[in-house]
C-alpha atoms as a PDB file:
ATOM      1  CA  UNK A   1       0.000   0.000   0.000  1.00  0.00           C
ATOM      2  CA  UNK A   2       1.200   3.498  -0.443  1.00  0.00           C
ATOM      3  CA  UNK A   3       2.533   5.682   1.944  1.00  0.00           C
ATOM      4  CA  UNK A   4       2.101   9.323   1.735  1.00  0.00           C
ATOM      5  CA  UNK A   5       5.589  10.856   3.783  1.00  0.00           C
ATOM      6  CA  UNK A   6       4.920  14.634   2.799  1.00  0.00           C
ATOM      7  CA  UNK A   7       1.360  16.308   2.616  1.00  0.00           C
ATOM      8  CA  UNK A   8       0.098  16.977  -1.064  1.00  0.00           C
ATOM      9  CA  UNK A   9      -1.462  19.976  -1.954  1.00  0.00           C
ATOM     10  CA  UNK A  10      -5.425  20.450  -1.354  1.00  0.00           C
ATOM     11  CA  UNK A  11      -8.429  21.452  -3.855  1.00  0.00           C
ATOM     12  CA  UNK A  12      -8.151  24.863  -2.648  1.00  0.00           C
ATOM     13  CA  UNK A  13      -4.611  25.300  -3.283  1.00  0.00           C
ATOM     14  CA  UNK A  14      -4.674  23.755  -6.899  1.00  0.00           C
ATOM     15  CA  UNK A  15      -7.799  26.060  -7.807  1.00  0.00           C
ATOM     16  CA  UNK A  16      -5.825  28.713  -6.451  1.00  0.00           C
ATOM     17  CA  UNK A  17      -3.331  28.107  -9.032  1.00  0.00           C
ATOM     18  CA  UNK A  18      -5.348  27.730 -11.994  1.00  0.00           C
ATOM     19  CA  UNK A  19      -7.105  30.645 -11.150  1.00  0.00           C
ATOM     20  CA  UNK A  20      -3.582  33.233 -10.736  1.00  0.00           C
ATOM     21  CA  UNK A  21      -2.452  30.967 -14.159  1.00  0.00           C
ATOM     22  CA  UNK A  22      -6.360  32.607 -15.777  1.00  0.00           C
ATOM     23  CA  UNK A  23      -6.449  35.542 -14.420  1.00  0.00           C
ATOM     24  CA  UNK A  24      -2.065  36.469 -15.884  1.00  0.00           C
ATOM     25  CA  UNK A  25      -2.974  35.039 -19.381  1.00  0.00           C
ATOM     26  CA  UNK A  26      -6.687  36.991 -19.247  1.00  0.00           C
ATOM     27  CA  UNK A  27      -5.039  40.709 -17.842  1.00  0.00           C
ATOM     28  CA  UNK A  28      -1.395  39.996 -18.828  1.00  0.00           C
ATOM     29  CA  UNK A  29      -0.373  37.734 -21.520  1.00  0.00           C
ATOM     30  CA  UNK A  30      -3.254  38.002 -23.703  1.00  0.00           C
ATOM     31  CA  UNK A  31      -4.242  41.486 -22.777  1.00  0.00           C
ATOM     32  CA  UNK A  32      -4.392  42.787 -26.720  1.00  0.00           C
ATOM     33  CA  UNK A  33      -6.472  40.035 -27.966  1.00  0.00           C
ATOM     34  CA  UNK A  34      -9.797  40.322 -28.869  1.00  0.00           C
ATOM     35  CA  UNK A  35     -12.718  40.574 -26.789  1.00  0.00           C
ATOM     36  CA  UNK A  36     -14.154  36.884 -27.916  1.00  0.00           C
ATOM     37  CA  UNK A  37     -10.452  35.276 -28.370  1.00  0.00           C
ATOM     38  CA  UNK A  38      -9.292  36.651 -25.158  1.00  0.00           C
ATOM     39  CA  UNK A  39     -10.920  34.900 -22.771  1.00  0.00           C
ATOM     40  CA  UNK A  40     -10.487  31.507 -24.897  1.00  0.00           C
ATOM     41  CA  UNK A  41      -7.438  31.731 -25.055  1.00  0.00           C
ATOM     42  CA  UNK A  42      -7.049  32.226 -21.337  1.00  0.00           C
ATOM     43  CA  UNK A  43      -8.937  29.367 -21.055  1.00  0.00           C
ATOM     44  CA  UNK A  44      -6.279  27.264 -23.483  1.00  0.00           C
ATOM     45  CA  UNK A  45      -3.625  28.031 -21.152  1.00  0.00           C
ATOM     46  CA  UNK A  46      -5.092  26.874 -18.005  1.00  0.00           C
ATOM     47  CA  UNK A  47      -5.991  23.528 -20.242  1.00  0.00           C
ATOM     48  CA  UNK A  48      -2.562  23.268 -21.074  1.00  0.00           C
ATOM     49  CA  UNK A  49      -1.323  23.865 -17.932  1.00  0.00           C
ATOM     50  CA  UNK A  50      -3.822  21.260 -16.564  1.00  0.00           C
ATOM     51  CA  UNK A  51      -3.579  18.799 -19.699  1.00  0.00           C
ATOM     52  CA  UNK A  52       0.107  17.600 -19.634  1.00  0.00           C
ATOM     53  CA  UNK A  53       0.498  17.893 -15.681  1.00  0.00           C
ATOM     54  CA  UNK A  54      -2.138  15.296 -15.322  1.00  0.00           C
ATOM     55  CA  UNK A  55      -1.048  13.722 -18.324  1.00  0.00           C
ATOM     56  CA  UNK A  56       2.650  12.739 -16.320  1.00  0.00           C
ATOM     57  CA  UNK A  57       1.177  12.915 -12.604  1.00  0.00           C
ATOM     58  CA  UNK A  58      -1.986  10.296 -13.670  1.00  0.00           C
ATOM     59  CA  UNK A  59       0.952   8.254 -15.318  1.00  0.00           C
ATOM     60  CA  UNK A  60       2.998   8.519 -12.227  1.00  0.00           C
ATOM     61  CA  UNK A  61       0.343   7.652  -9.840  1.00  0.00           C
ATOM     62  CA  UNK A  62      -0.613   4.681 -12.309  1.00  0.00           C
ATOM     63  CA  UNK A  63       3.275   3.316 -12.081  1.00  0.00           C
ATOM     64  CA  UNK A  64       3.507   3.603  -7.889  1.00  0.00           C
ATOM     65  CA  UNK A  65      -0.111   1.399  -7.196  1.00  0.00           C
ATOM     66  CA  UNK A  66       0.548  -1.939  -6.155  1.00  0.00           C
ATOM     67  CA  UNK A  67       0.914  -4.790  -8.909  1.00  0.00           C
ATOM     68  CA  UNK A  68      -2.598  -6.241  -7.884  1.00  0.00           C
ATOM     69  CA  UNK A  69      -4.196  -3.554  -8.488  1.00  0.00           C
ATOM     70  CA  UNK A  70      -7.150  -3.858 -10.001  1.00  0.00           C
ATOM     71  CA  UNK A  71     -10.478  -1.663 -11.529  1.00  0.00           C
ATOM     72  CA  UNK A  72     -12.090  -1.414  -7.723  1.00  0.00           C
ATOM     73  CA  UNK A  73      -9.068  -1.095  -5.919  1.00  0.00           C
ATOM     74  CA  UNK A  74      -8.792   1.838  -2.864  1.00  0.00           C
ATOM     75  CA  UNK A  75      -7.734   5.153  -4.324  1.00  0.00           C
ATOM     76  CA  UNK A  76      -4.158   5.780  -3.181  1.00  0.00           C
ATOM     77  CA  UNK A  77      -3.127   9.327  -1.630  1.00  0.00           C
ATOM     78  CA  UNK A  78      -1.393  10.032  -5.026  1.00  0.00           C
ATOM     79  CA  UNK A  79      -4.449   9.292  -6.907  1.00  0.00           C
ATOM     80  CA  UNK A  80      -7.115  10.946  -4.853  1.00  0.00           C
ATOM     81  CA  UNK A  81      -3.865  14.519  -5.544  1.00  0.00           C
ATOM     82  CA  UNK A  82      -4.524  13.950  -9.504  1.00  0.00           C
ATOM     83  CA  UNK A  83      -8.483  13.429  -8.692  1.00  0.00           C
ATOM     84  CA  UNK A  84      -8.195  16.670  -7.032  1.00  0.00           C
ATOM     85  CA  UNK A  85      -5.654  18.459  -9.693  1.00  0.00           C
ATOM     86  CA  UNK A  86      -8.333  17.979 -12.473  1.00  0.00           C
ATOM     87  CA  UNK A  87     -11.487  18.932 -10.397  1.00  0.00           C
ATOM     88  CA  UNK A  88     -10.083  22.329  -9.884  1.00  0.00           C
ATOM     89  CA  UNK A  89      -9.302  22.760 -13.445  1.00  0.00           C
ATOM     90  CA  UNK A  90     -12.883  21.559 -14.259  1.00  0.00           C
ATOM     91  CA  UNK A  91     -14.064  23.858 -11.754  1.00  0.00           C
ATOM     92  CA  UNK A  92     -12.444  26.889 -12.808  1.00  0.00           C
ATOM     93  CA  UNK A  93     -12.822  25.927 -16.647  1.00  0.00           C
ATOM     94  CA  UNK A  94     -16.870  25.767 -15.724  1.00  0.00           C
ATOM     95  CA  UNK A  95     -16.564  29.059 -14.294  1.00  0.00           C
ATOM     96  CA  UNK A  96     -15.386  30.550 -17.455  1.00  0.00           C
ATOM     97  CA  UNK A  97     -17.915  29.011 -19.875  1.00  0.00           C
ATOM     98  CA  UNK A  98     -20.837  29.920 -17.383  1.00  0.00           C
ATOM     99  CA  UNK A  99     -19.229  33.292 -17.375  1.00  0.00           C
ATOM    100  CA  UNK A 100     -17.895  34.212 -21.077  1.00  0.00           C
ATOM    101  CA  UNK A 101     -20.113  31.824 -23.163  1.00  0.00           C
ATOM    102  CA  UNK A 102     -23.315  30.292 -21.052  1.00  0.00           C
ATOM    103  CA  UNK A 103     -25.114  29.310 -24.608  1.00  0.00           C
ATOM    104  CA  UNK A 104     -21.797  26.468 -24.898  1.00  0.00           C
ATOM    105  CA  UNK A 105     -23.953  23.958 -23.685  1.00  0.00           C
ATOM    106  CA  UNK A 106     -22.022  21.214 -25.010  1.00  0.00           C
ATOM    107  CA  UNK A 107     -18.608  21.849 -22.982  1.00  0.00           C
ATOM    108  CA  UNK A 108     -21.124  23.240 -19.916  1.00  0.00           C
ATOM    109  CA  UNK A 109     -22.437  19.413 -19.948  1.00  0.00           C
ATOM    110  CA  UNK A 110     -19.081  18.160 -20.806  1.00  0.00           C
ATOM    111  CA  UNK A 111     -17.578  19.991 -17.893  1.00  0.00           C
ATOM    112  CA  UNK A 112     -20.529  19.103 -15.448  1.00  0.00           C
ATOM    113  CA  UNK A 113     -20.108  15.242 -16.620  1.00  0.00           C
ATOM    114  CA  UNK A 114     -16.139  15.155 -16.159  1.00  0.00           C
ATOM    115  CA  UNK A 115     -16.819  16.912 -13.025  1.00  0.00           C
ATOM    116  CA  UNK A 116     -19.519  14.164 -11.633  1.00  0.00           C
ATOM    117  CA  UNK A 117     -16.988  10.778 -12.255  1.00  0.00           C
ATOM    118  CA  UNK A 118     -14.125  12.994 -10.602  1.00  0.00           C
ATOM    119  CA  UNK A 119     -15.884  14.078  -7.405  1.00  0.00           C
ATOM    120  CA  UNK A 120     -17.809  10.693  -7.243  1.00  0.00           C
ATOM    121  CA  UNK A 121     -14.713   8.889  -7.411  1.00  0.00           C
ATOM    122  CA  UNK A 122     -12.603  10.799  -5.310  1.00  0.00           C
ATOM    123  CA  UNK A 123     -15.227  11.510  -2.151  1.00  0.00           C
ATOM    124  CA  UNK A 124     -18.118   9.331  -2.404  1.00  0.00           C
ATOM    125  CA  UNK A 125     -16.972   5.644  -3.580  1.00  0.00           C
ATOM    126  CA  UNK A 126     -12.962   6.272  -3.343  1.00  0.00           C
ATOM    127  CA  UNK A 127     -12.579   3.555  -5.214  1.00  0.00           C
ATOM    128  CA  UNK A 128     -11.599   2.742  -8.822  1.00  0.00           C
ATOM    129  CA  UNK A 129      -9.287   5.786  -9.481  1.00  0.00           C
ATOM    130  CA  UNK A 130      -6.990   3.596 -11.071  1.00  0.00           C
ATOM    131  CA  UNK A 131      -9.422   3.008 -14.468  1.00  0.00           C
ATOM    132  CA  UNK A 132     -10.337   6.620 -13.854  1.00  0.00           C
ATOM    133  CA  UNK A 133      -6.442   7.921 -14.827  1.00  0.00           C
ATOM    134  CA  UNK A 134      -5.771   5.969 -17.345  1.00  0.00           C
ATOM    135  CA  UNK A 135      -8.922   7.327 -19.028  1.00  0.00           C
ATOM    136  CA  UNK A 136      -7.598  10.682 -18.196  1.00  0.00           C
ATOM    137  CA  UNK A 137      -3.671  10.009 -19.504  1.00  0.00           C
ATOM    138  CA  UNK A 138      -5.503   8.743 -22.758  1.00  0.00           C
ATOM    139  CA  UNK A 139      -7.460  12.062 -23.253  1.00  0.00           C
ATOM    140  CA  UNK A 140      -5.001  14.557 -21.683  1.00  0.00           C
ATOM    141  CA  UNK A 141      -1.535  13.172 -23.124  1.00  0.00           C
ATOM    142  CA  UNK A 142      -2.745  15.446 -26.159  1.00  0.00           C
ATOM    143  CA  UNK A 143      -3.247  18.404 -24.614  1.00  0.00           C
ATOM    144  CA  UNK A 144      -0.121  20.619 -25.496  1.00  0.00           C
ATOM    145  CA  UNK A 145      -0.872  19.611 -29.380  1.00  0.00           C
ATOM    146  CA  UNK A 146      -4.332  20.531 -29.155  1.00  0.00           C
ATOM    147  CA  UNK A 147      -3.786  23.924 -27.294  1.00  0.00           C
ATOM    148  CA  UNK A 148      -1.260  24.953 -29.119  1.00  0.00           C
ATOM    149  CA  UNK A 149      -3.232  23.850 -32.303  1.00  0.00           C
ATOM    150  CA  UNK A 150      -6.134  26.064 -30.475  1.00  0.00           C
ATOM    151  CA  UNK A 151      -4.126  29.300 -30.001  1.00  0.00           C
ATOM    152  CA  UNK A 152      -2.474  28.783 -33.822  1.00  0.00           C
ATOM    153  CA  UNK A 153      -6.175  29.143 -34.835  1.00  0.00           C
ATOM    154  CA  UNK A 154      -7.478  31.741 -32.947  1.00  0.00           C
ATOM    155  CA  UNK A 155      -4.462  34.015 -35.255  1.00  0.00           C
ATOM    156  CA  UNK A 156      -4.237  32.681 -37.896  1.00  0.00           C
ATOM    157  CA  UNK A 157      -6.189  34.978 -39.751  1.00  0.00           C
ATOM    158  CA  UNK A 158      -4.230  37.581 -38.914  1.00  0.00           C
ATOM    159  CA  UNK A 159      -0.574  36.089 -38.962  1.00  0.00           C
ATOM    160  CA  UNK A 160       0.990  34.212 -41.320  1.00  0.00           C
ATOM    161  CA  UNK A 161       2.982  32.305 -38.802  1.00  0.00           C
ATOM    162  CA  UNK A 162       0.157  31.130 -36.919  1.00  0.00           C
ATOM    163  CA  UNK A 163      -1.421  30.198 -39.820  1.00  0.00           C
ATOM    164  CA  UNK A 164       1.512  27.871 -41.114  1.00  0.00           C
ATOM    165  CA  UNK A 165       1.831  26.353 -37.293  1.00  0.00           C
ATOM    166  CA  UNK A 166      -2.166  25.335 -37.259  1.00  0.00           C
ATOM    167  CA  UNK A 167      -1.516  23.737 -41.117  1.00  0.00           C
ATOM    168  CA  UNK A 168       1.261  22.175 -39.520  1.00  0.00           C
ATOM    169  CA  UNK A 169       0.174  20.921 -36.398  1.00  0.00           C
ATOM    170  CA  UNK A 170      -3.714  20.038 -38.055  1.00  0.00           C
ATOM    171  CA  UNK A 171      -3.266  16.380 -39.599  1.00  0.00           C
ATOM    172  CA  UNK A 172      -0.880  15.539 -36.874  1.00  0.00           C
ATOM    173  CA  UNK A 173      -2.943  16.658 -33.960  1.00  0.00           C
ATOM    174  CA  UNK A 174      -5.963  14.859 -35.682  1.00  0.00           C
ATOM    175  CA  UNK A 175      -3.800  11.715 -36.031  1.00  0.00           C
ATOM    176  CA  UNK A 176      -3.051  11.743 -32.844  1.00  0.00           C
ATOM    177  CA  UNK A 177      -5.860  12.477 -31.007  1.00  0.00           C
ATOM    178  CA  UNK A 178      -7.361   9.972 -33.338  1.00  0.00           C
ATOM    179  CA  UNK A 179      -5.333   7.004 -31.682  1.00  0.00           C
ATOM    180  CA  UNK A 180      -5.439   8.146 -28.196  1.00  0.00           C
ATOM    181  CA  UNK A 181      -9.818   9.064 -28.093  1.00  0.00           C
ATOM    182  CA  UNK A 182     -10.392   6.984 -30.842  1.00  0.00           C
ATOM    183  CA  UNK A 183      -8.529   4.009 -30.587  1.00  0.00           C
ATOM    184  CA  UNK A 184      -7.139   3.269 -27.257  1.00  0.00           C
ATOM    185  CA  UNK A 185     -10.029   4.785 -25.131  1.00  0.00           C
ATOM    186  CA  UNK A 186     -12.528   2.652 -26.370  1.00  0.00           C
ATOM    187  CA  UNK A 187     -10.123  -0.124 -26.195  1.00  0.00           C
ATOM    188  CA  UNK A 188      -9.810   0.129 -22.208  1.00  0.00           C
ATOM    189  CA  UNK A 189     -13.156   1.245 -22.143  1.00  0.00           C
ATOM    190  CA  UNK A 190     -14.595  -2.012 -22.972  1.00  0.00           C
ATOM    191  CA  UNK A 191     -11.934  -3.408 -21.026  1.00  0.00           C
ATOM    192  CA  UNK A 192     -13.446  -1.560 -17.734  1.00  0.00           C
ATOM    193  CA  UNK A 193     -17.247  -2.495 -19.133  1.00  0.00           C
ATOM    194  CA  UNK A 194     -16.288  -6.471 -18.868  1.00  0.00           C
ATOM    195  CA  UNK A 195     -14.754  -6.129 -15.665  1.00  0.00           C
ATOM    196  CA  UNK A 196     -17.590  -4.033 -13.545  1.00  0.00           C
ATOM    197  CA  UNK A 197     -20.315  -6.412 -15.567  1.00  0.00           C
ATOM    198  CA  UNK A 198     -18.551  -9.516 -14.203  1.00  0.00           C
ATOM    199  CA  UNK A 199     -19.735  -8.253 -10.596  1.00  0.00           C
ATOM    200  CA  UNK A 200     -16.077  -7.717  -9.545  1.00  0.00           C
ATOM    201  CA  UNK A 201     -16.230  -3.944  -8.433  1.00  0.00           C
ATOM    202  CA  UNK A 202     -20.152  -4.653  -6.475  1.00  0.00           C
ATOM    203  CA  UNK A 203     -18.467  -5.406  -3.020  1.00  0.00           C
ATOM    204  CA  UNK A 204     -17.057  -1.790  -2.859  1.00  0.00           C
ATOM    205  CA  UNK A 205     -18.184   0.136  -6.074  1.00  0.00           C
ATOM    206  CA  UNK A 206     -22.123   1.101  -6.052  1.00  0.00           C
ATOM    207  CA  UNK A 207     -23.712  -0.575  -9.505  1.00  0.00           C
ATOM    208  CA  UNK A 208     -25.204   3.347  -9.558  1.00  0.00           C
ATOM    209  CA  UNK A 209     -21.965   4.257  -9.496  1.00  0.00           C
ATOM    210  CA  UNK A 210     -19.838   2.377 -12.010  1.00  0.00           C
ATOM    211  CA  UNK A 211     -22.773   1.961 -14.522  1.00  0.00           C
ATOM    212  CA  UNK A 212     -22.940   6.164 -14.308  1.00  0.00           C
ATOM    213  CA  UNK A 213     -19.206   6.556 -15.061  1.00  0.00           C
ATOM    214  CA  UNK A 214     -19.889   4.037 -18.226  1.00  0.00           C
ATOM    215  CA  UNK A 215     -22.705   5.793 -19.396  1.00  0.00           C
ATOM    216  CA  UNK A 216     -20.300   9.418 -19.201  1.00  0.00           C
ATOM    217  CA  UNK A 217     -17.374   7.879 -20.438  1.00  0.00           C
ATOM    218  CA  UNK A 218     -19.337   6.483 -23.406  1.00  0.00           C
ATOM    219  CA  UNK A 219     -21.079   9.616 -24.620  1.00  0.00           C
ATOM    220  CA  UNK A 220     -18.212  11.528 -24.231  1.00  0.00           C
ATOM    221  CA  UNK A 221     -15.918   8.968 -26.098  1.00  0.00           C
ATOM    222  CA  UNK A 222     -18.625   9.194 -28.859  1.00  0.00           C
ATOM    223  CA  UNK A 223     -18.750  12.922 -29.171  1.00  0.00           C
ATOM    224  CA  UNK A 224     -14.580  12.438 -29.241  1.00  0.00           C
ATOM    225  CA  UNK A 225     -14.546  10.485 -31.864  1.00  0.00           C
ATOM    226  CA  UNK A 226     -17.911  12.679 -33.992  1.00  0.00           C
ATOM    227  CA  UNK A 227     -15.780  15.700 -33.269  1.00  0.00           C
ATOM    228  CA  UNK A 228     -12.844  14.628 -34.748  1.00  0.00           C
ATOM    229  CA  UNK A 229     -13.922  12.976 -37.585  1.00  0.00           C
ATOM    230  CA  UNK A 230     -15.670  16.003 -38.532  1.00  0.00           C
ATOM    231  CA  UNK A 231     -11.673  17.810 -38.118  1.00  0.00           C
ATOM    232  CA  UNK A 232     -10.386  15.057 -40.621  1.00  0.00           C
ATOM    233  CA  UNK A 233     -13.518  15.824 -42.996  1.00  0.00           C
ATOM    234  CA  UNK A 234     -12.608  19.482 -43.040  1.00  0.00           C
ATOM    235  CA  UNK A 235      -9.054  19.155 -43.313  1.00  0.00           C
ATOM    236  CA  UNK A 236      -9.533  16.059 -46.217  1.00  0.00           C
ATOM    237  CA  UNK A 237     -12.236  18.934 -48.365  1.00  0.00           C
ATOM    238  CA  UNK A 238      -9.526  21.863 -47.737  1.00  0.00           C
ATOM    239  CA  UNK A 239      -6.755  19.418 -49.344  1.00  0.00           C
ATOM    240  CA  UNK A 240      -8.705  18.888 -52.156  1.00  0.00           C
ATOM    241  CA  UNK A 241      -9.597  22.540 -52.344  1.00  0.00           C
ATOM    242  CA  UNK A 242      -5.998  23.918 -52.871  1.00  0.00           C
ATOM    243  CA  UNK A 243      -5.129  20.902 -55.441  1.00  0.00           C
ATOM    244  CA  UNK A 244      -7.709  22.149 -58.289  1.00  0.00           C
ATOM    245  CA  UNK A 245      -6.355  25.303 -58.045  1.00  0.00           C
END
């Protein structure tokens, strides 16, 4: 079993950080940007800052559980810190769409959703965290391509540059992001479906519980994969588009 020697930071304290990281890129760093682009991109800098952090710390905690541990296992003190890392984020994050764009329904849900298997995990079952972060290193190890794919986009209209780094970064972000949400996630998503079917997780896992974290994980897997594919389409009509002329 893990042993916890020095005290890990709280909810509070990550939030806290998230929120000085927002409000520096917001008043500071993207201070000259549009009044819609502004605040999104703030936004893509706290996801970045989020994205690969619990990218290596949810691959970290994954490498230090015990060898037999399994899909219902305890959370360990090093989980339940990564739990916590992406609830602020979440939190925060939810903040900003309720604030800047309330009609984003989609990433409102999205938000609320990621927010509900995090929260449930960590306080209410604490158990299972160990599916839980692998789901999350498959979904945030992408995160630096995508935001900096994001930010290319929000300029490229207006700078060259930017415009040649989102070309560049497009079909290899897609490709990508295509392997990791499209590929591997359902992969270990089925993988977590046999195991909580098979009655293994009942003893200390809630059926409401589990069978709510399938039925999130599914739709948002789904809307991964529809969200993408509609990148590829884009990118596949624009290719054509600049060979005929």
């Amino acid at each position: 079993m893990e042993t916890s020697i020095l005290p890990s930071p709280t909810l509070p304290t990550f939030f806290s950080i998230f929120l000085l990281i927002y409000l520096s890129a917001y008043f500071l760093l993207f201070r000259n940007w549009g009044p819609k682009h502004r605040p999104e991109a703030s936004s893509c800098l706290i996801s970045l800052s989020h994205g690969t952090a619990a990218a290596a710390m949810a691959a970290h905690a994954i490498l230090r559980s015990h060898k037999a541990t399994t899909f219902a296992s305890p959370n360990t003190p090093t989980q339940n810190t990564v739990l916590e890392f992406s609830v602020a984020y979440f939190s925060l994050d939810l903040l900003h769409y309720l604030l800047f764009f309330p009609n984003d329904v989609l990433f409102i849900l999205h938000h609320l959703a990621t927010l509900y298997v995090f929260t449930t995990c960590r306080y209410v079952v604490r158990h299972g965290a160990h599916a839980i972060l692998v789901l999350l290193l498959l979904a945030e190890i992408t995160s630096g391509c995508q935001n900096a794919w994001t930010l290319a986009g929000f300029r490229r209209d207006g700078s060259p540059a930017a415009a040649k780094l989102y070309d560049f970064l497009s079909p290899k972000f897609y490709a990508l992001y295509s392997v990791f949400r499209g590929i591997l996630g359902p992969m270990f998503m089925y993988k977590m479906g046999v195991f909580y079917v098979s009655g293994a997780a009942d003893p200390v896992i809630p059926r409401w519980a589990w069978v709510s974290w399938m039925v999130v994980i599914s739709v948002a897997i789904c809307l991964s994969i529809l969200w993408v594919l509609n990148l590829w389409i884009d990118w596949c009509k624009n290719k054509m588009q600049k060979k005929k002329r």
